[in-house]
C-alpha atoms as a PDB file:
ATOM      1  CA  UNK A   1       0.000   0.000   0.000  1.00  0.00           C
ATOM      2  CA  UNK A   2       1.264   3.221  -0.883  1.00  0.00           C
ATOM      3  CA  UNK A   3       0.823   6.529   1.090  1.00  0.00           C
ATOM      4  CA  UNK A   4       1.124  10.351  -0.100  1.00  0.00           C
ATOM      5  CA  UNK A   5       0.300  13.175   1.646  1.00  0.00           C
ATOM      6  CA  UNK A   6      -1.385  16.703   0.669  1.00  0.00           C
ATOM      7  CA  UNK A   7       0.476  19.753   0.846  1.00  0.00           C
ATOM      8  CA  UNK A   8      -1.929  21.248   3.519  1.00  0.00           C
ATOM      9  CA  UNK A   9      -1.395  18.012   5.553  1.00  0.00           C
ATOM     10  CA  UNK A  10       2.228  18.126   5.737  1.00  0.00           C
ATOM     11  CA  UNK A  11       1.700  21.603   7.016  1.00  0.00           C
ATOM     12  CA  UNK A  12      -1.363  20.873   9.406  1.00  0.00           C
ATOM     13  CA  UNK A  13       0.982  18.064  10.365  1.00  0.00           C
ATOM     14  CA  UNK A  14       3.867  19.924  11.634  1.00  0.00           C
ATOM     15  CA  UNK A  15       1.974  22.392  13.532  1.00  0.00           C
ATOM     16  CA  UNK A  16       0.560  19.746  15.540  1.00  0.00           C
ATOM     17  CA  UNK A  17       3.967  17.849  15.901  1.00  0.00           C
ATOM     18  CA  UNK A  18       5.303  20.409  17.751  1.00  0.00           C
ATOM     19  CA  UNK A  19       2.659  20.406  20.146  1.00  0.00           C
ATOM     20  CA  UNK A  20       2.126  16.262  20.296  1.00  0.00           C
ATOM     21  CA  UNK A  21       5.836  14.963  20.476  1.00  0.00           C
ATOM     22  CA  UNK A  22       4.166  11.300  19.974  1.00  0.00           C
ATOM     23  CA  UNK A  23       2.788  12.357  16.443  1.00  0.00           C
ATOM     24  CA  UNK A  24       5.465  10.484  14.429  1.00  0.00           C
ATOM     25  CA  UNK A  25       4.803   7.351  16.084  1.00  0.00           C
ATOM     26  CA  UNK A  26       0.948   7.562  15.746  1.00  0.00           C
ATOM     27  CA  UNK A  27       0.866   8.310  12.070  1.00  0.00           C
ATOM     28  CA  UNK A  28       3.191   4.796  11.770  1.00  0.00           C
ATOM     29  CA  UNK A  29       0.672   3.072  13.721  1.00  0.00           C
ATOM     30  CA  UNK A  30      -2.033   4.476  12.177  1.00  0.00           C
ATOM     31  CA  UNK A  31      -0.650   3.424   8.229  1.00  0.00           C
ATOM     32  CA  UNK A  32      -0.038   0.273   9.560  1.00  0.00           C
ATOM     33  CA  UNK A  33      -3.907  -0.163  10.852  1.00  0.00           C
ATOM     34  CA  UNK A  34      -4.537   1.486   7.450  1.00  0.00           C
ATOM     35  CA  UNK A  35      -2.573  -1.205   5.201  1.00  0.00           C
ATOM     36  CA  UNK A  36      -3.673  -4.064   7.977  1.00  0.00           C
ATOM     37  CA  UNK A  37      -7.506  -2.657   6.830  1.00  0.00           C
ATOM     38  CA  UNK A  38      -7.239  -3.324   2.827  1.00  0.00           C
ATOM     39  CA  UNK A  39      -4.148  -5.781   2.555  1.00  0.00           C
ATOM     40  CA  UNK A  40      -4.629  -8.362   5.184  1.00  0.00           C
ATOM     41  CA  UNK A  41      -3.248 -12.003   4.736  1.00  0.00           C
ATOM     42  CA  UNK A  42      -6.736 -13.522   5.152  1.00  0.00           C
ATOM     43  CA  UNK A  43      -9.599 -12.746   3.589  1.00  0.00           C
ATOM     44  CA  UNK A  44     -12.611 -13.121   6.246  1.00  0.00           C
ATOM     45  CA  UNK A  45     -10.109 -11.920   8.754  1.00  0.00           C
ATOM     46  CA  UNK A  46      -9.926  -8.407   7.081  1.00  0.00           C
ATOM     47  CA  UNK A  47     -13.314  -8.354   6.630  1.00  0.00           C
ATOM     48  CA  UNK A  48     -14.330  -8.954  10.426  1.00  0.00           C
ATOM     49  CA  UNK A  49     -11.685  -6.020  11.001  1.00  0.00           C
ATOM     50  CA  UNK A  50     -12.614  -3.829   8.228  1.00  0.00           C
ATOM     51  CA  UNK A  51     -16.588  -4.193   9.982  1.00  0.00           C
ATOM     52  CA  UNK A  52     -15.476  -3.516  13.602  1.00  0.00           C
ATOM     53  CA  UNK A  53     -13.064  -0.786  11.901  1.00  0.00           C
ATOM     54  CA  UNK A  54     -16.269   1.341  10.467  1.00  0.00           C
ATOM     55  CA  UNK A  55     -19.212   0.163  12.560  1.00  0.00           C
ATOM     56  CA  UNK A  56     -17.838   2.056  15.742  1.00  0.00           C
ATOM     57  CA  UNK A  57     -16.598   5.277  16.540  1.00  0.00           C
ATOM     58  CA  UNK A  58     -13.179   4.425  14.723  1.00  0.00           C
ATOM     59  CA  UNK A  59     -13.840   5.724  11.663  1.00  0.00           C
ATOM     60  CA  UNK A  60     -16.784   6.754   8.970  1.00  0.00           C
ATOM     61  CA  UNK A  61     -16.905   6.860   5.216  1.00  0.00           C
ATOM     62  CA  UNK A  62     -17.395  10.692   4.163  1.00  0.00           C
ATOM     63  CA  UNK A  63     -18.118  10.956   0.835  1.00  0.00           C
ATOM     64  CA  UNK A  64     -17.568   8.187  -2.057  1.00  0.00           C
ATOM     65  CA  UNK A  65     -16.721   9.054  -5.806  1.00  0.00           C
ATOM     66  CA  UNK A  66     -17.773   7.521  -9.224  1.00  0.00           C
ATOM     67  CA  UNK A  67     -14.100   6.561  -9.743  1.00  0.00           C
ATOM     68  CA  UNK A  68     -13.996   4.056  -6.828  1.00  0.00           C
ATOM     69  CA  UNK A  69     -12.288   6.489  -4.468  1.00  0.00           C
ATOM     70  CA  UNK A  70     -13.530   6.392  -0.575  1.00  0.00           C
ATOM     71  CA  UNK A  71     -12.960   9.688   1.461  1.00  0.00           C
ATOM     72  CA  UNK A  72     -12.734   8.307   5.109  1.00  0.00           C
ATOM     73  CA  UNK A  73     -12.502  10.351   8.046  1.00  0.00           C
ATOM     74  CA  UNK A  74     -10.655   8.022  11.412  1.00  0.00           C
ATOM     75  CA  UNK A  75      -9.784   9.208  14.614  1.00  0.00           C
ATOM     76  CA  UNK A  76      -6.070   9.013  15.705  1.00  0.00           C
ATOM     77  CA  UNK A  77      -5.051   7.688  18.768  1.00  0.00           C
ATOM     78  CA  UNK A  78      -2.357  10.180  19.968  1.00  0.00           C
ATOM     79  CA  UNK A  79      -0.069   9.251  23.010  1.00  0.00           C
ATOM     80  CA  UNK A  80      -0.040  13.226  24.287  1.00  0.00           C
ATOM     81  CA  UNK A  81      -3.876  13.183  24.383  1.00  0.00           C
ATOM     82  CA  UNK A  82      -5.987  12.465  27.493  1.00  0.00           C
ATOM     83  CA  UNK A  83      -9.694  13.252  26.619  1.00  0.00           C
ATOM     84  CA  UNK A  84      -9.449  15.082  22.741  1.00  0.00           C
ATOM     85  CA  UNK A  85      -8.618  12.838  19.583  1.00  0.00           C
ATOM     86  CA  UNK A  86      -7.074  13.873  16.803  1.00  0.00           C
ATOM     87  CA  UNK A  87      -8.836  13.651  13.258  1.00  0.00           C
ATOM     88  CA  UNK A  88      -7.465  12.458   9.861  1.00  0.00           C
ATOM     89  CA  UNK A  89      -8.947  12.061   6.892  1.00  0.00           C
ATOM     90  CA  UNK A  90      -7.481  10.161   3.760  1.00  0.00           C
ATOM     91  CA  UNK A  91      -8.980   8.919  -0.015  1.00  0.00           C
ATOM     92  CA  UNK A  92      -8.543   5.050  -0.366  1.00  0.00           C
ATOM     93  CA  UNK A  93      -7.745   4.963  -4.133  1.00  0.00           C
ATOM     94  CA  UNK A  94      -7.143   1.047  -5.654  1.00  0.00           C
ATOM     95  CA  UNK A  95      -3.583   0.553  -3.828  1.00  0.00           C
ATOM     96  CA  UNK A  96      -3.237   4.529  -2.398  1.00  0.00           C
ATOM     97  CA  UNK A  97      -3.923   6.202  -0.135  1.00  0.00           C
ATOM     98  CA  UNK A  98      -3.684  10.212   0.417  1.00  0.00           C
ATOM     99  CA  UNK A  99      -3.587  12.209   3.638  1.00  0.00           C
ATOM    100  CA  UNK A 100      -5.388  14.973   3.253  1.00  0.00           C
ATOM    101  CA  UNK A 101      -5.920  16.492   6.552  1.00  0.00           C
ATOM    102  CA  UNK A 102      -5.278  15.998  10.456  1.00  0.00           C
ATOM    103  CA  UNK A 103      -6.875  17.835  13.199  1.00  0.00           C
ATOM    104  CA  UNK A 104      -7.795  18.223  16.589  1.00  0.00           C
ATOM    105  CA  UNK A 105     -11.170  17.768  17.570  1.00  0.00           C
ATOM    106  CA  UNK A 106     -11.766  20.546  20.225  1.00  0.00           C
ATOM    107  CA  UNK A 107     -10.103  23.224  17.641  1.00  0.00           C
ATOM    108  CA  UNK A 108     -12.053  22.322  14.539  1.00  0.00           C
ATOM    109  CA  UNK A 109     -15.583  20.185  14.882  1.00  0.00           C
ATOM    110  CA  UNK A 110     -15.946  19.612  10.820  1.00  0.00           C
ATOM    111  CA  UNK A 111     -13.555  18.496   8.064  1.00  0.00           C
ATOM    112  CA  UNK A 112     -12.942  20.473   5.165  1.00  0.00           C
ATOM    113  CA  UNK A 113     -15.359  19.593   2.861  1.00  0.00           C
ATOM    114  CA  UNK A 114     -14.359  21.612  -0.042  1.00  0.00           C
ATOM    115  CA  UNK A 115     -10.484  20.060   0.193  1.00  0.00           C
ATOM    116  CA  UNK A 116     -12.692  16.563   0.000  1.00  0.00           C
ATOM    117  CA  UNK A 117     -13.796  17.537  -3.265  1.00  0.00           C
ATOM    118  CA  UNK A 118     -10.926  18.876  -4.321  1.00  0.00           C
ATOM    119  CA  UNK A 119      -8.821  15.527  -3.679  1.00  0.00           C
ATOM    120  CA  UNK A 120     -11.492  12.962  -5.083  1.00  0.00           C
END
C-alpha cells in the first residue's frame, strides 16, 4: 500500500507535531492499521476487522466518488492526548492512499469539505 500526503497536511501536520511529540509514532501506527484494513493475509479476517473498523466510533466513510475512491474520516489515537482525539482524513484509491488532513477535535468540529472535493 502506498501513502502520499497533501500539501496542507504536511503543514497541518507539523503544527501539531510540535505540540504532540508522539505524532510520528501515531501516524506509523495508524498506516499500519490502514494497510492491515485493505491488505490483510486472510480474507474473512480483514473483513471482520474492516466491519469492527467502520461500525464504531473508529472511523466513517465521508463521501464516495464515481471513480472508486472512498474519502474516510478516522480518529487518531495520539499518546499526548488524554480526553481530545485527533482527526485524519485520507482517499482510499485502488492501492493509495492520500492524507489529506489531520486535526484536533476541540479546535475544529468539521472536516474540510471543499479540500474533500478537491482531492477525489
Amino acid at each position: 500500500m502506498n501513502f502520499n500526503s497533501a500539501p496542507e497536511f504536511e503543514k497541518e501536520f507539523k503544527k501539531l507535531l510540535k505540540k504532540y511529540k508522539s505524532l510520528e509514532t501515531d501516524i506509523k501506527i495508524f498506516k499500519q492499521v490502514i494497510e492491515n484494513l485493505y491488505e490483510g493475509d486472510n480474507k474473512t479476517d480483514r473483513e471482520k476487522f474492516k466491519q469492527k473498523f467502520f461500525d464504531g466510533k473508529r472511523a466513517t466513510i465521508v463521501t464516495q466518488s464515481k471513480k472508486d475512491q472512498i474519502a474516510i474520516k478516522a480518529r487518531l489515537d495520539c499518546a499526548y492526548l488524554n480526553n481530545d482525539s485527533l482527526r485524519i482524513i485520507f482517499i482510499k484509491e485502488s492501492d493509495t492512499i492520500t492524507l489529506i488532513e489531520i486535526f484536533n477535535k476541540s479546535e475544529k468540529q468539521r472536516e474540510d469539505k471543499e479540500r474533500i472535493r478537491r482531492y477525489l
